[in-house]
Every structure is written in structure tokens, then in C-alpha cells.
Protein backbone atom coordinates (compact mmCIF):
# COMPACT_ATOMS: atom_id res chain seq x y z
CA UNK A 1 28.86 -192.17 18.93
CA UNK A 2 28.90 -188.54 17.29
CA UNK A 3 32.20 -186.79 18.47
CA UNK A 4 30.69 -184.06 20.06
CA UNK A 5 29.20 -186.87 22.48
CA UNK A 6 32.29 -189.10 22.40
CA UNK A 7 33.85 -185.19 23.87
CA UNK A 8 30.94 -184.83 26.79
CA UNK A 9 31.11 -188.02 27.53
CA UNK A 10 35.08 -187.46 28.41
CA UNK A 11 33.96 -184.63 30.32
CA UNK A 12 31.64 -186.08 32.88
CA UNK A 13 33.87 -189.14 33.40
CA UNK A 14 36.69 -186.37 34.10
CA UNK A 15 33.76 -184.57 36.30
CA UNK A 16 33.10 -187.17 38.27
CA UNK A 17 30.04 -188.18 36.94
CA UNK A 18 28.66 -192.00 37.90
CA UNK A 19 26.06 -193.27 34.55
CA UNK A 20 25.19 -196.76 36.36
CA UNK A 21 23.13 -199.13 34.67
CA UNK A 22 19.51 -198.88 35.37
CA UNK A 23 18.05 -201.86 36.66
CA UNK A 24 14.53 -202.77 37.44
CA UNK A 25 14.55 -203.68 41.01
CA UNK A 26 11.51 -202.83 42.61
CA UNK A 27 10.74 -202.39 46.18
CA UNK A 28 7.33 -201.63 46.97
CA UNK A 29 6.46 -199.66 44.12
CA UNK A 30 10.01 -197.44 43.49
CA UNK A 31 13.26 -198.45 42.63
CA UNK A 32 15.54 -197.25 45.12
CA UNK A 33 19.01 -198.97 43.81
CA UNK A 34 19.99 -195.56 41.62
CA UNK A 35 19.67 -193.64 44.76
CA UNK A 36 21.49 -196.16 46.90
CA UNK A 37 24.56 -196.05 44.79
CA UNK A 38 24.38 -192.49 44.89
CA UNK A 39 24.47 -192.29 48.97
CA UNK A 40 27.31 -195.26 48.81
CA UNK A 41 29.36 -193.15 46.28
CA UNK A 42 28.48 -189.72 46.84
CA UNK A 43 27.27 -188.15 49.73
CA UNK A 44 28.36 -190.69 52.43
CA UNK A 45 32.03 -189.98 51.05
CA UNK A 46 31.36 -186.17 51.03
CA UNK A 47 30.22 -186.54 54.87
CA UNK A 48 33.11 -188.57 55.80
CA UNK A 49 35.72 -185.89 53.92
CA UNK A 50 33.95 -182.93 55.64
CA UNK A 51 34.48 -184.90 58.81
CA UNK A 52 38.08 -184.71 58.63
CA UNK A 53 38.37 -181.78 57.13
CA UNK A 54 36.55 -179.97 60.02
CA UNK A 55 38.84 -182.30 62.74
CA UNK A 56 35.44 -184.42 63.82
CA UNK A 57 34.74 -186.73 65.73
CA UNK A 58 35.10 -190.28 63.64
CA UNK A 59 31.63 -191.29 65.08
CA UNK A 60 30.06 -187.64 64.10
CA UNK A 61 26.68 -187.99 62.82
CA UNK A 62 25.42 -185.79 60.14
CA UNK A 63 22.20 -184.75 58.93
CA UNK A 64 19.95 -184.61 55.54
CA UNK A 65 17.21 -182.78 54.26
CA UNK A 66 15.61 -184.39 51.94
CA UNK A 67 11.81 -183.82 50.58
CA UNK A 68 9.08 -186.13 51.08
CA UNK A 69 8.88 -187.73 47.96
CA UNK A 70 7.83 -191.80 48.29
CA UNK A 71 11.06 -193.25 47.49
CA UNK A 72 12.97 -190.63 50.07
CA UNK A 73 10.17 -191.62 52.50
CA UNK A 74 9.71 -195.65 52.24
CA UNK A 75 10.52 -198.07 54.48
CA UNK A 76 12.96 -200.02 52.20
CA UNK A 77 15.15 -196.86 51.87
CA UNK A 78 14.92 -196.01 55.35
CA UNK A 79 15.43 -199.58 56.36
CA UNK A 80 18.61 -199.58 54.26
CA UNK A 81 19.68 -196.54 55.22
CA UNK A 82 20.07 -197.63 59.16
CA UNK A 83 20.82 -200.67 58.38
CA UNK A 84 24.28 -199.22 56.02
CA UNK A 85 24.71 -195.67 57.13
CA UNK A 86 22.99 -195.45 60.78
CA UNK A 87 25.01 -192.46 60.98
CA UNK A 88 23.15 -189.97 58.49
CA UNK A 89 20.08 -188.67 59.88
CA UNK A 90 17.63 -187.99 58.07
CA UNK A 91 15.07 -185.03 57.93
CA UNK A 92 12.14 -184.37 56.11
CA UNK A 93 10.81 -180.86 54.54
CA UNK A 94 7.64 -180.72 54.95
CA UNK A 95 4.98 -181.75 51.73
CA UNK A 96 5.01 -178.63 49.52
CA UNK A 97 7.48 -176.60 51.34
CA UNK A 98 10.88 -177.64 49.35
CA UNK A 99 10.96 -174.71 47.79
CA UNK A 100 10.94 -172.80 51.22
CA UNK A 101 13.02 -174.89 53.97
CA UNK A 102 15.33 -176.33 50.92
CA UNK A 103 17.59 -173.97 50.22
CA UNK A 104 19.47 -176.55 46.95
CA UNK A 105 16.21 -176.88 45.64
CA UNK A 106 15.97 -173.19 44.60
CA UNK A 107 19.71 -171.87 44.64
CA UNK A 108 21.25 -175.40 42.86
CA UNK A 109 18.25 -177.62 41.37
CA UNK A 110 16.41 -175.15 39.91
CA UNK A 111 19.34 -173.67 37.52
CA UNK A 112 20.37 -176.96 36.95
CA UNK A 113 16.96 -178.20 35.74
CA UNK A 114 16.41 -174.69 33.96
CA UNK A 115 19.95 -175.17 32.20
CA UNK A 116 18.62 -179.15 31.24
CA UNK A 117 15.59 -178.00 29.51
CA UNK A 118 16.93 -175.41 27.65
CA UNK A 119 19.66 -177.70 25.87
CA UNK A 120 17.31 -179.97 25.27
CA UNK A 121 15.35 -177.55 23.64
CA UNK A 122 18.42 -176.41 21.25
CA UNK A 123 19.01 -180.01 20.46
CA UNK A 124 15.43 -179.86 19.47
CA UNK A 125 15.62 -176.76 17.38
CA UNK A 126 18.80 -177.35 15.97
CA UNK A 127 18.00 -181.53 15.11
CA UNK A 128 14.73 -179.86 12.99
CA UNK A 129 16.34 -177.30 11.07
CA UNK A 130 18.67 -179.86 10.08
CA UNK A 131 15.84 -181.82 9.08
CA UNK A 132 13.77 -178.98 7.11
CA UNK A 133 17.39 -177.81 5.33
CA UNK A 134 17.37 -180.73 2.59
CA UNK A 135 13.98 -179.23 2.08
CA UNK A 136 11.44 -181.54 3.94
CA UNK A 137 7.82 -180.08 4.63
CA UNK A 138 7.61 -179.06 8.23
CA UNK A 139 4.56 -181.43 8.49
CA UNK A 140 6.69 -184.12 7.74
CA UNK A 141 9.54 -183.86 10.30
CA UNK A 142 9.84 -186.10 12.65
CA UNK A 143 12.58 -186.20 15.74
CA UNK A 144 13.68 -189.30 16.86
CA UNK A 145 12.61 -189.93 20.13
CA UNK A 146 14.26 -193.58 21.12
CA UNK A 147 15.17 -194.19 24.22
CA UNK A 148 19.00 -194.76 22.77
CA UNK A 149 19.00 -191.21 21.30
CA UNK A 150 17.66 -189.67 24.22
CA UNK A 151 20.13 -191.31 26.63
CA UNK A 152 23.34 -190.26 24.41
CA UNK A 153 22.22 -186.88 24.24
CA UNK A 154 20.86 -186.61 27.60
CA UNK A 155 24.86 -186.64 28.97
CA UNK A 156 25.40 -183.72 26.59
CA UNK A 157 22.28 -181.88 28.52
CA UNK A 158 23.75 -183.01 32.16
CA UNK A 159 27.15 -181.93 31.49
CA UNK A 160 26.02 -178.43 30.34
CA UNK A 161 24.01 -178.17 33.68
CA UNK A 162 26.93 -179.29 35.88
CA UNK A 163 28.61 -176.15 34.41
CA UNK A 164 25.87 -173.72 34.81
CA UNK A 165 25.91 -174.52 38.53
CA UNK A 166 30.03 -175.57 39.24
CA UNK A 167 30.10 -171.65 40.57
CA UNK A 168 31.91 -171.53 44.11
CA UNK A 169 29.83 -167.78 44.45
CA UNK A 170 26.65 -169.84 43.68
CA UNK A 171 26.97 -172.52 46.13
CA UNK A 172 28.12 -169.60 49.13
CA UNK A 173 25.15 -168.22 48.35
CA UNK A 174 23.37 -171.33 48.62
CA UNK A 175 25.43 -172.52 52.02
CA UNK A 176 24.69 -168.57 53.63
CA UNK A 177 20.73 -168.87 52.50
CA UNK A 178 20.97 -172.70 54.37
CA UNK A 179 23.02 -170.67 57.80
CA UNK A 180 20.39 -167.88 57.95
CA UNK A 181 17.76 -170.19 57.47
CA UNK A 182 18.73 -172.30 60.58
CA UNK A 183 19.46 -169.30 62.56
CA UNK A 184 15.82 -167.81 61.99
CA UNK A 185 14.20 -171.12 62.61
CA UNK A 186 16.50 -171.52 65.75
CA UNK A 187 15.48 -167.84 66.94
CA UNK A 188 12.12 -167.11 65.16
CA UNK A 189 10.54 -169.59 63.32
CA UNK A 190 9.26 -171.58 65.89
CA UNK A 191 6.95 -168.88 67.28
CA UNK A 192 6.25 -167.33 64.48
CA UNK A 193 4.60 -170.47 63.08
CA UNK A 194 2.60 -171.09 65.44
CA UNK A 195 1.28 -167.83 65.31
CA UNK A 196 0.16 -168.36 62.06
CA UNK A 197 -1.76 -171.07 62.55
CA UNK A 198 -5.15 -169.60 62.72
CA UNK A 199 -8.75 -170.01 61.27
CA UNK A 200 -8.99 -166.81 60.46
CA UNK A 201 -8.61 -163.27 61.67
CA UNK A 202 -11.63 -162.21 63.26
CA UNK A 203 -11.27 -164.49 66.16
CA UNK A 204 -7.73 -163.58 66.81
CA UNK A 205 -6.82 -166.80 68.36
CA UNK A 206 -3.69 -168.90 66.69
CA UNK A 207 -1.80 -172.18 67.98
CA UNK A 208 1.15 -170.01 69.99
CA UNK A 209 1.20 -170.54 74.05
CA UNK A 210 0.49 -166.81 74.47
CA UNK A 211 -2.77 -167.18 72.59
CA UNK A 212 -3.95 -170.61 73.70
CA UNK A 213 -3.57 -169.77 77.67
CA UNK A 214 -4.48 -166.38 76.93
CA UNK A 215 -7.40 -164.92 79.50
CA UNK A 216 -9.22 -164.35 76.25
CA UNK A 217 -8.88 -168.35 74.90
CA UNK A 218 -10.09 -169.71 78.82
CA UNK A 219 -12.97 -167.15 78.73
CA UNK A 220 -14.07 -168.37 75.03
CA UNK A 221 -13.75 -171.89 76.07
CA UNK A 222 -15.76 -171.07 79.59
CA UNK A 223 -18.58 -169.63 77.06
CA UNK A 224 -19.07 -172.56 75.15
CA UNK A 225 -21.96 -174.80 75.45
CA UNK A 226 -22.03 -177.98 77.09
């Protein structure tokens, strides 16, 4: 392995990082065993530290959003999730509205998946000119695009990305975005969304309580045919 590899590897081992083995297990039609280790080794340990931190209750339940994607949302994971961690709960943003009611998907994921591409990109650029310096026609140069290559450098990509976001004024930002959010859905939200639920706006009727038992709704409903 190329030292400057050998040097990231070092550096997500010292980060923390867990590379397991991939291994084709299917259940259903996704293989949930890469997630499974990560709950086991990641995020039930950061529940149970927050736990004590914040003087808990040992039998405290805690709660995660995740978004529907099918292996989040199958019955094997959920089945092994109450069956090994019945004390996680979890709750699901609604199809196509991560990027609203998901605060890490836009203040962490994104910049980490923005930071991924573009060193993959410079390991692209940088692995042709390489290529076209001994003076091989551009028509001619090919990347190697193994599976093996892709993996080594791949850790080099991740490691870069863990740094881009490992900022404590990023994640405050993130945690005070998550706060408000459950403060306006607690006070607001609610309502409001029902509100919005309409056909359109020439009827001026919506899915709220005011609207639906509205002297306007009963006499619309009295006036329709039988």
C-alpha cells in the first residue's frame, strides 16, 4: 500500500473509524449486517454515554430519526432492532422530506458527501495527468477502476470528509437547527400543516379543525347532492 494510504489509513484507525468486512447476507432484498454493526458499535454506545453524562435514568429510552429508505424501514431491521435494542425508538421522516425534518442530512451529510466527491475528483485529475505526463494521448488514458483501487483510495476520500465536518461550531449549528426545529413543530407545525393541506385556493377549505367544522365546510357539505 502507497504511503500516503498506509498514513490515512493510521488516521481513521486513530479516528475511530470501523472498515468491517462486507459480507453478502441478504435479508429480503438488503443487507442490513453493515448497519447492524454500526448501531452495536456506534450509536447504541453514544446513547448509553449521553445517558450518563446527562445523570439518566439507566432504563431511558432514546429516539432516532432516520429516513425511509427500505433497509431503515424493513421488517428484518426493525425486528432486530426490538429484539437487541428495544430501547431506541425509532422515527421516520417522512418520503422526500429528509432534507427538511433532518437537520444531519443538510448541516453534516451533505458537506461530508460534497467533501467525498471532490477528492475523488482530485484523485481523478491528478491519477490522469500522471498518466498524460510520460506523454500518452489523452484518448488513450485509462483509470483503473478495480474494485481494490477504489476501496484503498476510498479511506483516503472518507478521512478527508471526517475532517471537513469534525467542527464543534458545525455540529452546534446542526444540534440548535434540530432544538428549533422541535420547538416549531411542538408550537406551530402541527397547525400549520394542516392548513396547508388544500386542493387549491379558490375553495379556501384545508384539513385544519377551524376549516373542516367551519359554518362555511357544513354549509358546502349541506349543498351537495345526494
Amino acid at each position: 500500500m502507497p504511503v500516503i494510504l498506509k498514513s490515512r489509513r493510521c488516521a481513521s484507525s486513530r479516528a475511530g473509524h470501523v472498515l468491517p468486512l462486507a459480507i453478502i447476507k441478504t435479508f429480503g432484498s438488503r443487507d442490513i449486517s453493515s448497519f447492524a454493526l454500526y448501531v452495536d458499535h456506534v450509536l447504541a454506545p453514544y446513547f448509553r454515554a449521553e445517558i450518563e453524562r446527562l445523570e439518566l435514568p439507566v432504563d431511558q429510552r432514546c429516539i432516532w430519526y432516520l429516513n425511509v429508505y427500505s433497509v431503515h424501514s424493513g421488517r428484518p431491521f426493525r425486528a432486530w432492532m426490538k429484539e437487541t435494542h428495544p430501547w431506541i425508538i425509532i422515527n421516520y421522516i417522512l418520503g422526500g422530506c429528509t432534507g427538511i425534518f433532518q437537520p444531519c442530512d443538510v448541516g453534516i451529510q451533505r458537506p461530508l458527501k460534497h467533501t467525498v466527491r471532490r477528492a475523488a475528483h482530485h484523485y481523478k485529475f491528478q491519477e490522469t495527468l500522471s498518466l498524460l505526463q510520460p506523454g500518452v494521448d489523452a484518448v488513450n488514458v485509462q483509470l483503473d477502476r478495480t474494485i481494490g483501487v477504489a476501496r484503498d483510495r476510498s479511506i483516503e476520500w472518507m478521512v478527508r470528509a471526517y475532517e471537513a465536518i469534525s467542527n464543534v461550531d458545525l455540529v452546534k449549528k446542526v444540534s440548535e437547527l434540530y432544538l428549533e426545529m422541535c420547538a416549531r413543530s411542538a408550537n406551530q407545525l402541527g397547525p400549520q400543516a394542516w392548513e396547508h393541506c388544500q386542493v387549491d385556493d379558490t375553495s379556501g377549505f384545508n384539513l385544519s379543525w377551524e376549516s373542516l367544522t367551519s359554518r362555511e365546510a357544513r354549509q358546502a357539505l349541506n349543498e351537495l347532492s345526494t
